[in-house]
PDB file of N, CA and C in Angstrom:
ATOM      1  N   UNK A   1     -85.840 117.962   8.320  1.00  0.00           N
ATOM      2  CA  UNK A   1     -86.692 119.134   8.255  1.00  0.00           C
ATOM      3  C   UNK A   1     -88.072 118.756   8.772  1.00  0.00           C
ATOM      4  N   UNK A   2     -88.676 119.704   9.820  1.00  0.00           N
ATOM      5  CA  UNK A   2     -90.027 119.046  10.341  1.00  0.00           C
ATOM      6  C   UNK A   2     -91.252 119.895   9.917  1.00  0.00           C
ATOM      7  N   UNK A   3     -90.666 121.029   9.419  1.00  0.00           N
ATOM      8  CA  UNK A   3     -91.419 122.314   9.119  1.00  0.00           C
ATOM      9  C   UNK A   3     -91.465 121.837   7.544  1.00  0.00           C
ATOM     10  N   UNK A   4     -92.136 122.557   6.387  1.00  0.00           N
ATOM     11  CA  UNK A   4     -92.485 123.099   5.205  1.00  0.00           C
ATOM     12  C   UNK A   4     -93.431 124.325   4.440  1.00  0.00           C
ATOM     13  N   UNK A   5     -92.264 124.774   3.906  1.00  0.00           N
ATOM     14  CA  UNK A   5     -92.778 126.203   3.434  1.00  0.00           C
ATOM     15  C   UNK A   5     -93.572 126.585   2.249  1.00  0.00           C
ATOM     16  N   UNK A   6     -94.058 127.295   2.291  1.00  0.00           N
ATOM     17  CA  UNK A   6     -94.215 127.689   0.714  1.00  0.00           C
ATOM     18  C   UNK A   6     -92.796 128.494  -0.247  1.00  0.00           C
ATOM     19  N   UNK A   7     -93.216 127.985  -1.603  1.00  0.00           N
ATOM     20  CA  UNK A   7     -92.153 127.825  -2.811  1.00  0.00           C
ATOM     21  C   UNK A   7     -90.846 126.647  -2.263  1.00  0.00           C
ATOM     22  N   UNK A   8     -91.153 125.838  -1.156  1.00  0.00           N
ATOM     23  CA  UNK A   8     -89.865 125.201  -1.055  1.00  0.00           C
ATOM     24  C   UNK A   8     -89.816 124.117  -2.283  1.00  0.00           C
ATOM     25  N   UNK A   9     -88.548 123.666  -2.871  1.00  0.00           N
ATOM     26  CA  UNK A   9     -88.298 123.266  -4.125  1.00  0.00           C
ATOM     27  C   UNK A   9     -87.249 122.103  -3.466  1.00  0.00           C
ATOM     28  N   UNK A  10     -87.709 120.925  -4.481  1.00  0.00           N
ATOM     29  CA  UNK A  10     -86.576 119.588  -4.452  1.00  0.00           C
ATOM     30  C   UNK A  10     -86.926 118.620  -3.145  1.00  0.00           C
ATOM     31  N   UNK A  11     -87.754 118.904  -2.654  1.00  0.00           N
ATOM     32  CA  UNK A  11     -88.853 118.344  -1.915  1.00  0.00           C
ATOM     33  C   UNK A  11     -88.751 117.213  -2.226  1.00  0.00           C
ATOM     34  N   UNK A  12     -89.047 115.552  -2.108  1.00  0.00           N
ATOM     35  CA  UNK A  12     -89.526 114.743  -2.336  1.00  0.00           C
ATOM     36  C   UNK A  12     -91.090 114.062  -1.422  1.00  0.00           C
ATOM     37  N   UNK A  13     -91.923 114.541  -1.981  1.00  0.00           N
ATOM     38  CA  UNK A  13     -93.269 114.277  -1.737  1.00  0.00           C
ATOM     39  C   UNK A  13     -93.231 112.324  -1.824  1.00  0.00           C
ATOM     40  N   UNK A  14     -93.941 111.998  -0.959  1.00  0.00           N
ATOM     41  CA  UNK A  14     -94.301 110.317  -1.514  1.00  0.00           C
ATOM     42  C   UNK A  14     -95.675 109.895  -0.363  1.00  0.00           C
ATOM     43  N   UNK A  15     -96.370 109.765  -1.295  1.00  0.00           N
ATOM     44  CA  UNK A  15     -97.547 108.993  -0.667  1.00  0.00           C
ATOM     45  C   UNK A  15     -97.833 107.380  -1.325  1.00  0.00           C
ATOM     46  N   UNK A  16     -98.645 106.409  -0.487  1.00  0.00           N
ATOM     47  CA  UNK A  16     -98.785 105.500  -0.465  1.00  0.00           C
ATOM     48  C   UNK A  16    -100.112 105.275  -0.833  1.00  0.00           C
ATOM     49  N   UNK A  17    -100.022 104.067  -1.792  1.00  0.00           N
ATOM     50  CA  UNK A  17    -101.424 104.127  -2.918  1.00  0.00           C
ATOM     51  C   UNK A  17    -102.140 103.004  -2.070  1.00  0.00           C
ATOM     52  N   UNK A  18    -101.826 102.608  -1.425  1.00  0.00           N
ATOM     53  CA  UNK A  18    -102.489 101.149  -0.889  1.00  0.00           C
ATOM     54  C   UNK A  18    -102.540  99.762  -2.080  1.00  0.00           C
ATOM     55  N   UNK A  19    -102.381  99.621  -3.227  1.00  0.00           N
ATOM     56  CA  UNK A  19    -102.011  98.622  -3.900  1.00  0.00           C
ATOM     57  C   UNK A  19    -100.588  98.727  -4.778  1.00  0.00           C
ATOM     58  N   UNK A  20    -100.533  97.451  -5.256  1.00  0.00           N
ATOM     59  CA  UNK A  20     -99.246  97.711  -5.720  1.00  0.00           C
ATOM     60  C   UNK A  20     -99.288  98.834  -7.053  1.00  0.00           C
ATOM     61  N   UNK A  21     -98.270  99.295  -7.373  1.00  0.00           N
ATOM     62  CA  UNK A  21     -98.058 100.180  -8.636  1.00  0.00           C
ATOM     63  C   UNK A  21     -97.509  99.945  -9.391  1.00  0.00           C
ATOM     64  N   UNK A  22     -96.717  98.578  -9.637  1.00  0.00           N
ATOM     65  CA  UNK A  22     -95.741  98.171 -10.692  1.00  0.00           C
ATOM     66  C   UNK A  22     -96.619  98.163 -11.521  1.00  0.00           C
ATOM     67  N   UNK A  23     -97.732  97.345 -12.164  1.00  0.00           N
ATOM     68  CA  UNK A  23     -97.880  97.498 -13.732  1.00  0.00           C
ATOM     69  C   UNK A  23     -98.999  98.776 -14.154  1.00  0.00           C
ATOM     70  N   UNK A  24     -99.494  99.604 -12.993  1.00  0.00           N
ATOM     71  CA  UNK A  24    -100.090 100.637 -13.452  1.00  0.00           C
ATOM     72  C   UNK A  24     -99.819 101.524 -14.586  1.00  0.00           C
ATOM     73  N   UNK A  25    -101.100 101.920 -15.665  1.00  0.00           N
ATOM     74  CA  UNK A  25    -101.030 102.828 -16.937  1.00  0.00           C
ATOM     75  C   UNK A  25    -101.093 104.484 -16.478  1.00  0.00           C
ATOM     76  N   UNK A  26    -101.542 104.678 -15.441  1.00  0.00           N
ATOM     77  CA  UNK A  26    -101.225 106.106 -15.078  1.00  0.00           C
ATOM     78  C   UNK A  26    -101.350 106.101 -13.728  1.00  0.00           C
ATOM     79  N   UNK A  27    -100.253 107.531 -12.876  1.00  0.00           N
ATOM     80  CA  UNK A  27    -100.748 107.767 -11.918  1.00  0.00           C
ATOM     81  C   UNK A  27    -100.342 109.329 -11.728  1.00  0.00           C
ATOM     82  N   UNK A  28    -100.859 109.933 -10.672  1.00  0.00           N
ATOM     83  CA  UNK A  28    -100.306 111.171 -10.426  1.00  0.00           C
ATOM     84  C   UNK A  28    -101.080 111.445  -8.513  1.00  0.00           C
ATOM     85  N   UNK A  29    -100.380 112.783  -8.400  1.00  0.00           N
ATOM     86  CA  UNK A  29    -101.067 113.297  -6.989  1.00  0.00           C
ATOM     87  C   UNK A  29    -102.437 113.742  -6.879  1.00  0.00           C
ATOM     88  N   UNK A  30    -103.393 113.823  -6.712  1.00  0.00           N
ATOM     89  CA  UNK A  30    -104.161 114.818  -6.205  1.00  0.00           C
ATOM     90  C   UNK A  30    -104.499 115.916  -5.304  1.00  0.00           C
ATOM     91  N   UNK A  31    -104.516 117.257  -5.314  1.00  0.00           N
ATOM     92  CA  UNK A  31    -104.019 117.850  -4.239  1.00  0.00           C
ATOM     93  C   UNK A  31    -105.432 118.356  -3.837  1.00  0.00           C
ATOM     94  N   UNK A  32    -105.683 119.541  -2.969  1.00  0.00           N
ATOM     95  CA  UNK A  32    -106.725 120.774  -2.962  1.00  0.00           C
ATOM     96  C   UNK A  32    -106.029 121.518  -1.742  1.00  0.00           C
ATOM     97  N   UNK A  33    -105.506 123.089  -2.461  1.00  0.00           N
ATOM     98  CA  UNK A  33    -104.825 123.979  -1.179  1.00  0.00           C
ATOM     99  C   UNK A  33    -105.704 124.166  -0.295  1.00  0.00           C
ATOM    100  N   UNK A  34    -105.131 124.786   0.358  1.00  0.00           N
ATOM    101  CA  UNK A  34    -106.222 125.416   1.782  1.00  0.00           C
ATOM    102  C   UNK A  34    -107.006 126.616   1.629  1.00  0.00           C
ATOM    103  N   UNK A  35    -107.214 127.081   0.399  1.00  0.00           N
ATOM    104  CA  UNK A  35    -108.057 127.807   0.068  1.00  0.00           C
ATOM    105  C   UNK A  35    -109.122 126.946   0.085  1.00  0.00           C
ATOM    106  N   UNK A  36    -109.201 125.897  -0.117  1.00  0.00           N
ATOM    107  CA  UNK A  36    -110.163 124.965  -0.399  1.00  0.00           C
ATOM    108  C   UNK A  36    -111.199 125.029  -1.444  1.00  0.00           C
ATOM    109  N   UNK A  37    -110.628 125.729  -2.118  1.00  0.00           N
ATOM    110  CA  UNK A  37    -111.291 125.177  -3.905  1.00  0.00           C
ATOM    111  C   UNK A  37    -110.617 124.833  -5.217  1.00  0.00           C
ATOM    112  N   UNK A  38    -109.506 125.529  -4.659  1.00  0.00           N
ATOM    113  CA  UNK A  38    -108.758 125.016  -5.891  1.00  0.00           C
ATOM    114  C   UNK A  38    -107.966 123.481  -5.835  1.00  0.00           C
ATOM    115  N   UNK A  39    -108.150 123.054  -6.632  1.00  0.00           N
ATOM    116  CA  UNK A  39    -107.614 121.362  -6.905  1.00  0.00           C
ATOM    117  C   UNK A  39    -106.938 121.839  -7.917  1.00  0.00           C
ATOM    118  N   UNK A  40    -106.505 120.294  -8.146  1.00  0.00           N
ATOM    119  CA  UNK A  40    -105.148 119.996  -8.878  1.00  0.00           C
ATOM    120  C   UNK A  40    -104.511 118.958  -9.271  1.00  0.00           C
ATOM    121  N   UNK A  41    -103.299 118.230  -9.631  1.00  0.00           N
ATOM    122  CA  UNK A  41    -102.833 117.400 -10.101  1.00  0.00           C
ATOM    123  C   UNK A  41    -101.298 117.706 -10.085  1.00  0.00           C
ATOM    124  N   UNK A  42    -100.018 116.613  -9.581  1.00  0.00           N
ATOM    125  CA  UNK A  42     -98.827 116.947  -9.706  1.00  0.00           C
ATOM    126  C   UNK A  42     -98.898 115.595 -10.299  1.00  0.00           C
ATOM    127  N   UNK A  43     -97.787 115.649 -11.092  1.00  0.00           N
ATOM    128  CA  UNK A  43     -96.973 114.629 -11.596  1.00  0.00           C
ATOM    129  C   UNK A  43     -96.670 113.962 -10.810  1.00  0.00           C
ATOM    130  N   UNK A  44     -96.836 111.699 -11.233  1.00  0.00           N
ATOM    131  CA  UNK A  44     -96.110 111.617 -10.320  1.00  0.00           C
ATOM    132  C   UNK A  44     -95.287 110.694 -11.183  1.00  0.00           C
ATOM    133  N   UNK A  45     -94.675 109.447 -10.207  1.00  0.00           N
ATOM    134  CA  UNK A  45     -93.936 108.325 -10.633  1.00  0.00           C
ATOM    135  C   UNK A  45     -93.533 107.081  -9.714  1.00  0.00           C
ATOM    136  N   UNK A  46     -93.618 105.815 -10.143  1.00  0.00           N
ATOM    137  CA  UNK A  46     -93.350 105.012  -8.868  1.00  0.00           C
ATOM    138  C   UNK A  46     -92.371 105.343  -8.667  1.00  0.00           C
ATOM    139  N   UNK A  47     -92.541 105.092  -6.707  1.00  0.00           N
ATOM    140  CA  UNK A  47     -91.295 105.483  -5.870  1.00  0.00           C
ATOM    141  C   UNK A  47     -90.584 104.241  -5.940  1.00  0.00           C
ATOM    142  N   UNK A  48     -89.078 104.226  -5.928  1.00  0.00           N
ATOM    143  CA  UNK A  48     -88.538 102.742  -5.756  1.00  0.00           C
ATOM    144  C   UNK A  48     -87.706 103.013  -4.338  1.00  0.00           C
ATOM    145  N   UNK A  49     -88.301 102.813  -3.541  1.00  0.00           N
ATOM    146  CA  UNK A  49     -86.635 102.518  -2.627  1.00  0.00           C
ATOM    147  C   UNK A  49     -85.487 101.859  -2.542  1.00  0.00           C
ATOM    148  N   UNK A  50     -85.371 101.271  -3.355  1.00  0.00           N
ATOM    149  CA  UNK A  50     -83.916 100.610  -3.493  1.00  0.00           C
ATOM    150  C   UNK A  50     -83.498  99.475  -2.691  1.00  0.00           C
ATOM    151  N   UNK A  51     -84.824  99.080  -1.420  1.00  0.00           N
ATOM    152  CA  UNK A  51     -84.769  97.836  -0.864  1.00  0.00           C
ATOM    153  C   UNK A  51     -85.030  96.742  -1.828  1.00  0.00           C
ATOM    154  N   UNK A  52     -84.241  95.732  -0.725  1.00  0.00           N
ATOM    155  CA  UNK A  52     -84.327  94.054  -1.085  1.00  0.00           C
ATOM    156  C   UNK A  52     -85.951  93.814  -1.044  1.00  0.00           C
ATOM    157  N   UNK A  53     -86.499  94.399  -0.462  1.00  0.00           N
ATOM    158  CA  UNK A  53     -87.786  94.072   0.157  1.00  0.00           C
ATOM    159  C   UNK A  53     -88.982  94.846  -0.975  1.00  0.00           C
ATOM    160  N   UNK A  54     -88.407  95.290  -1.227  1.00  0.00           N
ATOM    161  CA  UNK A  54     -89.312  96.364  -2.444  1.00  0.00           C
ATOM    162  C   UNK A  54     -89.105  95.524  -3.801  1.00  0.00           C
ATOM    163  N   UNK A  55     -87.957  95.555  -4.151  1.00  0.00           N
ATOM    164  CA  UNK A  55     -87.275  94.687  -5.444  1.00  0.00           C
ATOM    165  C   UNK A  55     -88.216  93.632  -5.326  1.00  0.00           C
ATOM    166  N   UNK A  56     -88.335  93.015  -4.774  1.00  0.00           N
ATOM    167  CA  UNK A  56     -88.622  91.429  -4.720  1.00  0.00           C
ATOM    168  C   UNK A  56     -90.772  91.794  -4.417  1.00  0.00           C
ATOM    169  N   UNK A  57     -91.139  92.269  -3.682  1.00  0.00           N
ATOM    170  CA  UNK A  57     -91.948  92.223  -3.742  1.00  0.00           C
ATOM    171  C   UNK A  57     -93.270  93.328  -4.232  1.00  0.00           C
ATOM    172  N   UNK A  58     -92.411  94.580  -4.717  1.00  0.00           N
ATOM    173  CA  UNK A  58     -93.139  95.503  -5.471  1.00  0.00           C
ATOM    174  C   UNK A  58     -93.151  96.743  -4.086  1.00  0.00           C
ATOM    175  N   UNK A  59     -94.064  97.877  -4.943  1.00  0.00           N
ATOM    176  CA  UNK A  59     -93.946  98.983  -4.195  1.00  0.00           C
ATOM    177  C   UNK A  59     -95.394  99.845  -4.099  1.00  0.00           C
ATOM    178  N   UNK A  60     -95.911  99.883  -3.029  1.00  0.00           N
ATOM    179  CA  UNK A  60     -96.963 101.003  -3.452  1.00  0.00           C
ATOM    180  C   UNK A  60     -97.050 102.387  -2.712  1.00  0.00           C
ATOM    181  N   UNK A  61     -95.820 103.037  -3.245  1.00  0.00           N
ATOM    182  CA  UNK A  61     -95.662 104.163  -3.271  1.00  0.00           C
ATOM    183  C   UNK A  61     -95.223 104.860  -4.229  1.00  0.00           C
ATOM    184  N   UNK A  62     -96.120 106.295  -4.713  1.00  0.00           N
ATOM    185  CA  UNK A  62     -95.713 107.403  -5.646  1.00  0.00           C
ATOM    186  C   UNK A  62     -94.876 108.544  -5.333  1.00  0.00           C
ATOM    187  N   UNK A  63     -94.445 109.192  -5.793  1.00  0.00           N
ATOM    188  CA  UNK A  63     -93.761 110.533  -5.557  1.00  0.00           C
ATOM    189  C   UNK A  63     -94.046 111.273  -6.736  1.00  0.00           C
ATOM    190  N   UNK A  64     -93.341 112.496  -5.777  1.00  0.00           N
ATOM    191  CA  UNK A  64     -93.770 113.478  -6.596  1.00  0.00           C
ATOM    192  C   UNK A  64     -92.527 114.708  -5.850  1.00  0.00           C
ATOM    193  N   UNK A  65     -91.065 115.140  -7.267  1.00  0.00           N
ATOM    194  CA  UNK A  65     -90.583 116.097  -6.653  1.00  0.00           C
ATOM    195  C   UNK A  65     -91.165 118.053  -6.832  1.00  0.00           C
ATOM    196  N   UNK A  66     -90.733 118.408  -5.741  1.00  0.00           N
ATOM    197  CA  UNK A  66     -91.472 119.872  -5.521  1.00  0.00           C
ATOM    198  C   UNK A  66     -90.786 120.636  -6.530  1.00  0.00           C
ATOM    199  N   UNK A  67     -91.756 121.167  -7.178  1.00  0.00           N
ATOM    200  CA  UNK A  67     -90.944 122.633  -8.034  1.00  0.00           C
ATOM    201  C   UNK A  67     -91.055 123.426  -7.163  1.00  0.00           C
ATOM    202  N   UNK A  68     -90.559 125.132  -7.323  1.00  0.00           N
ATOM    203  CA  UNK A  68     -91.123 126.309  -7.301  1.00  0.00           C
ATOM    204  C   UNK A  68     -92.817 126.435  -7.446  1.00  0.00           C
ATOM    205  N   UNK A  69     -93.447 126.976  -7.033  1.00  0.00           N
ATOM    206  CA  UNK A  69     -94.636 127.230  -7.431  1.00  0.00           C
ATOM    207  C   UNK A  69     -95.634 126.201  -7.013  1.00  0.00           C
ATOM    208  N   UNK A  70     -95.264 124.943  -6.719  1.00  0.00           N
ATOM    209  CA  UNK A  70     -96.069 123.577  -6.594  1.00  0.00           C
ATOM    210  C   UNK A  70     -97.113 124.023  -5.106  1.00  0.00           C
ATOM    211  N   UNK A  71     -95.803 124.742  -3.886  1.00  0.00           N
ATOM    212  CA  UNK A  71     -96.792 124.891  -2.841  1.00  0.00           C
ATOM    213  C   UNK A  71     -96.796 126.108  -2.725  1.00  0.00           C
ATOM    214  N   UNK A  72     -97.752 126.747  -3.144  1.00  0.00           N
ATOM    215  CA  UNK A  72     -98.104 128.563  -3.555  1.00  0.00           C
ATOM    216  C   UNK A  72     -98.705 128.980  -2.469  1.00  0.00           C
ATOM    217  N   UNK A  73     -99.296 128.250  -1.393  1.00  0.00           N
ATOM    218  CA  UNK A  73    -100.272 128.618  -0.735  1.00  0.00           C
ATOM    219  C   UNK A  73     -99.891 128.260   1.402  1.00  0.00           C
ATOM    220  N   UNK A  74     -99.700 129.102   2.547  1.00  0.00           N
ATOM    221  CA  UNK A  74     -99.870 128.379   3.639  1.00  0.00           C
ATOM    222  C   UNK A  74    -100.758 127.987   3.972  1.00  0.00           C
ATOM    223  N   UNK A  75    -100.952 127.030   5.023  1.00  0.00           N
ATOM    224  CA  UNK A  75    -102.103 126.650   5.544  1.00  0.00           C
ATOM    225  C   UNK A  75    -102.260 124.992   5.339  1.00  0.00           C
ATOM    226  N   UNK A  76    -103.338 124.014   5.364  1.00  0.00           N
ATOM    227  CA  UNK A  76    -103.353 122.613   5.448  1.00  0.00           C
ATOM    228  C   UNK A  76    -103.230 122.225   3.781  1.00  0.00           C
ATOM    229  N   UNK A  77    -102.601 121.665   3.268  1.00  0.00           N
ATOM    230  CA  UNK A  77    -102.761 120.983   2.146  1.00  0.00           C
ATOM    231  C   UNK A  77    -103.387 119.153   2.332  1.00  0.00           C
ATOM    232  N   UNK A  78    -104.313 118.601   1.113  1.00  0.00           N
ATOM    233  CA  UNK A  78    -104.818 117.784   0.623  1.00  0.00           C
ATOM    234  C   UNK A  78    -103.942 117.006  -0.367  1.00  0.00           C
ATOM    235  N   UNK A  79    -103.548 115.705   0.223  1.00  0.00           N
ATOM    236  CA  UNK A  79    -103.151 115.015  -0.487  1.00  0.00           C
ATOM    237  C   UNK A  79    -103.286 113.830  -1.020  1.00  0.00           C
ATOM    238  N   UNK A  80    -104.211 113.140  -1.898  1.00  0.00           N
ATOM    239  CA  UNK A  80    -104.301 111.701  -2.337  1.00  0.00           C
ATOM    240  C   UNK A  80    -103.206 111.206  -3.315  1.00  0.00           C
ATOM    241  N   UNK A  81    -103.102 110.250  -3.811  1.00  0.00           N
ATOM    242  CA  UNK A  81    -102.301 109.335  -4.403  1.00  0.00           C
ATOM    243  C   UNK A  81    -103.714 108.518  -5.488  1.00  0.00           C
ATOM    244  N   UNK A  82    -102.882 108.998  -6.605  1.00  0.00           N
ATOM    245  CA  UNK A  82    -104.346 107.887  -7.916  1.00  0.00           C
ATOM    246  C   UNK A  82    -103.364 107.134  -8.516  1.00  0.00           C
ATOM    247  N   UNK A  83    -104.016 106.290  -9.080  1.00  0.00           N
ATOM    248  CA  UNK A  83    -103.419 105.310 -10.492  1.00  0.00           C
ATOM    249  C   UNK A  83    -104.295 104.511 -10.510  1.00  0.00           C
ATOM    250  N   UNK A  84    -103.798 104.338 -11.915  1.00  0.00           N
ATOM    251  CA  UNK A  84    -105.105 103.568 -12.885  1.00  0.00           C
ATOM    252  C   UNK A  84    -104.236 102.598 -13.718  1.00  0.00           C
ATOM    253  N   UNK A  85    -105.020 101.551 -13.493  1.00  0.00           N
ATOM    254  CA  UNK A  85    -104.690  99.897 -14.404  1.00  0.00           C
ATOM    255  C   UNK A  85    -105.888  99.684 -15.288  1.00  0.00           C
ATOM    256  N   UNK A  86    -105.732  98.562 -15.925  1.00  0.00           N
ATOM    257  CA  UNK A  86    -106.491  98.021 -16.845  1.00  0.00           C
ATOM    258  C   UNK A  86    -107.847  97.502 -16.059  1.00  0.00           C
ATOM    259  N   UNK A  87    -107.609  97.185 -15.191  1.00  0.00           N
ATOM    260  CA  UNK A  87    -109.015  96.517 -14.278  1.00  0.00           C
ATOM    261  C   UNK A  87    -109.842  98.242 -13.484  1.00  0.00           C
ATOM    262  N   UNK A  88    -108.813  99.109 -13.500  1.00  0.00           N
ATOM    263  CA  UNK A  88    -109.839  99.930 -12.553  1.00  0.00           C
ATOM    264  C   UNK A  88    -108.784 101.180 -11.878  1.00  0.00           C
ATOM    265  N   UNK A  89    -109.726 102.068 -11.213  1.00  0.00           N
ATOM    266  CA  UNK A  89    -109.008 103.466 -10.574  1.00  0.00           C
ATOM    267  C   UNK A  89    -109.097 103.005  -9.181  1.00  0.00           C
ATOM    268  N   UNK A  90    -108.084 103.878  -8.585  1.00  0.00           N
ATOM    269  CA  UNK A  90    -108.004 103.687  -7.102  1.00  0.00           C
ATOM    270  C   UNK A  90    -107.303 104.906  -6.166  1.00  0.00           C
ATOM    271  N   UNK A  91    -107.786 105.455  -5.219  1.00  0.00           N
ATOM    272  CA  UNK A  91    -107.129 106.617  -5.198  1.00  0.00           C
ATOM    273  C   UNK A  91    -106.295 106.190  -3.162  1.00  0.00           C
ATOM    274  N   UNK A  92    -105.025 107.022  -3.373  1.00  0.00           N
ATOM    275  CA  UNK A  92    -104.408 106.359  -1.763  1.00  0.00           C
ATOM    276  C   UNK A  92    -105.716 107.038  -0.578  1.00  0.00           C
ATOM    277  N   UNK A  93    -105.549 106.590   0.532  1.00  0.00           N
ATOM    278  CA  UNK A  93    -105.833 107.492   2.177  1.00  0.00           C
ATOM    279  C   UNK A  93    -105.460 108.439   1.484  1.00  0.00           C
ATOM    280  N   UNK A  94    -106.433 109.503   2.166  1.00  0.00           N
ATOM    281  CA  UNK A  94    -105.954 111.101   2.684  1.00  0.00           C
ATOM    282  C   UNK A  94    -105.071 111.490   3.013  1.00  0.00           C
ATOM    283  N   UNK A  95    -104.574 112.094   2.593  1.00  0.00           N
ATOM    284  CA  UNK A  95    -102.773 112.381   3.464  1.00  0.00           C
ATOM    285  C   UNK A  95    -103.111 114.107   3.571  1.00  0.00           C
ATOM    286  N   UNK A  96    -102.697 115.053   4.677  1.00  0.00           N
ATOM    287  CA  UNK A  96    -103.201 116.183   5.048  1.00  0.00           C
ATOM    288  C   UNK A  96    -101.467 116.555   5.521  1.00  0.00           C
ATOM    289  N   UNK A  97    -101.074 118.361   4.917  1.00  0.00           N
ATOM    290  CA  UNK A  97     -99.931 118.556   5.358  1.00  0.00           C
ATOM    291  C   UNK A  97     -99.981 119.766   5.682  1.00  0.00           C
ATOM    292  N   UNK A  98     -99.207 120.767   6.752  1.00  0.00           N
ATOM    293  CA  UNK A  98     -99.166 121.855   6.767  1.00  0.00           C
ATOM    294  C   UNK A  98     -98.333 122.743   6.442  1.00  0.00           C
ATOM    295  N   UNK A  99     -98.402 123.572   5.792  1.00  0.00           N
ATOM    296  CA  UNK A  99     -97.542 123.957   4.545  1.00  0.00           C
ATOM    297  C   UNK A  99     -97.467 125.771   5.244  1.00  0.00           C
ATOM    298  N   UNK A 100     -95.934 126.449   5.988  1.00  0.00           N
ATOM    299  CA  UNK A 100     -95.757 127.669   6.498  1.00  0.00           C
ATOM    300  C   UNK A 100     -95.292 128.484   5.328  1.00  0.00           C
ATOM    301  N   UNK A 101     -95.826 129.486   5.869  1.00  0.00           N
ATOM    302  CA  UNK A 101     -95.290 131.453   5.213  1.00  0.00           C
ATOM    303  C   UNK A 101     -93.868 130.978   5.880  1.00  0.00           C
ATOM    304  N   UNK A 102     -93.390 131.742   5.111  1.00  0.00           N
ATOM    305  CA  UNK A 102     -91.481 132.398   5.080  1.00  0.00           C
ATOM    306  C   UNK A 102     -91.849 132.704   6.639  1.00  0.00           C
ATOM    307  N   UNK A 103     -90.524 132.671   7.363  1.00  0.00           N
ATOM    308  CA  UNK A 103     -90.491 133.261   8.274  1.00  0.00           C
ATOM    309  C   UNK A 103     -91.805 132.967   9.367  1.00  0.00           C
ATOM    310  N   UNK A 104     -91.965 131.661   9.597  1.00  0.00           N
ATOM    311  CA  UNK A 104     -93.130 130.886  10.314  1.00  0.00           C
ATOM    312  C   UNK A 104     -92.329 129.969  11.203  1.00  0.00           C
TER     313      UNK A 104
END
């Protein structure tokens, strides 16, 4: 799929935190629609890919799957990546997506 809509559901969102995420105490998404005021927060969780290469040396990527309702809005969406450890906060790169009306 190269396109994404609004209300599309079961989505798997994953952005990259730039450090590792294994022993992190919280993390989640940060968003802001293209209305550009409203912000937000999705749930997230470390991503595991299931590589040899991940296993062995950790992962720094989150996800986050799409409900209903998650992308309410067309137009550019805002996406960071946070988590927080015992030493400190850190939030991923910018990640920017464009998000179509039905029938786009």
């Amino acid at each position: 799929m190269t396109k994404h809509y609004v209300g599309e559901a079961g989505t798997l969102l994953i952005l990259d935190t730039g450090i590792l995420v294994g022993s992190v105490a919280d993390q989640h998404i940060k968003y802001k629609k293209p209305d550009g005021t409203t912000t937000g927060t999705f749930s997230a969780s470390v991503y595991s890919s299931y590589s040899e290469l991940a296993e062995a040396t950790g992962t720094y990527l989150l996800s986050h799957t799409l409900s209903v309702g998650d992308l309410d809005q067309p137009g550019e969406w805002r996406f960071h990546a946070w988590v927080a450890a015992a030493d400190g906060t850190w939030m991923g790169e910018l990640t920017k997506a464009t998000i179509f009306d039905t029938y786009q």
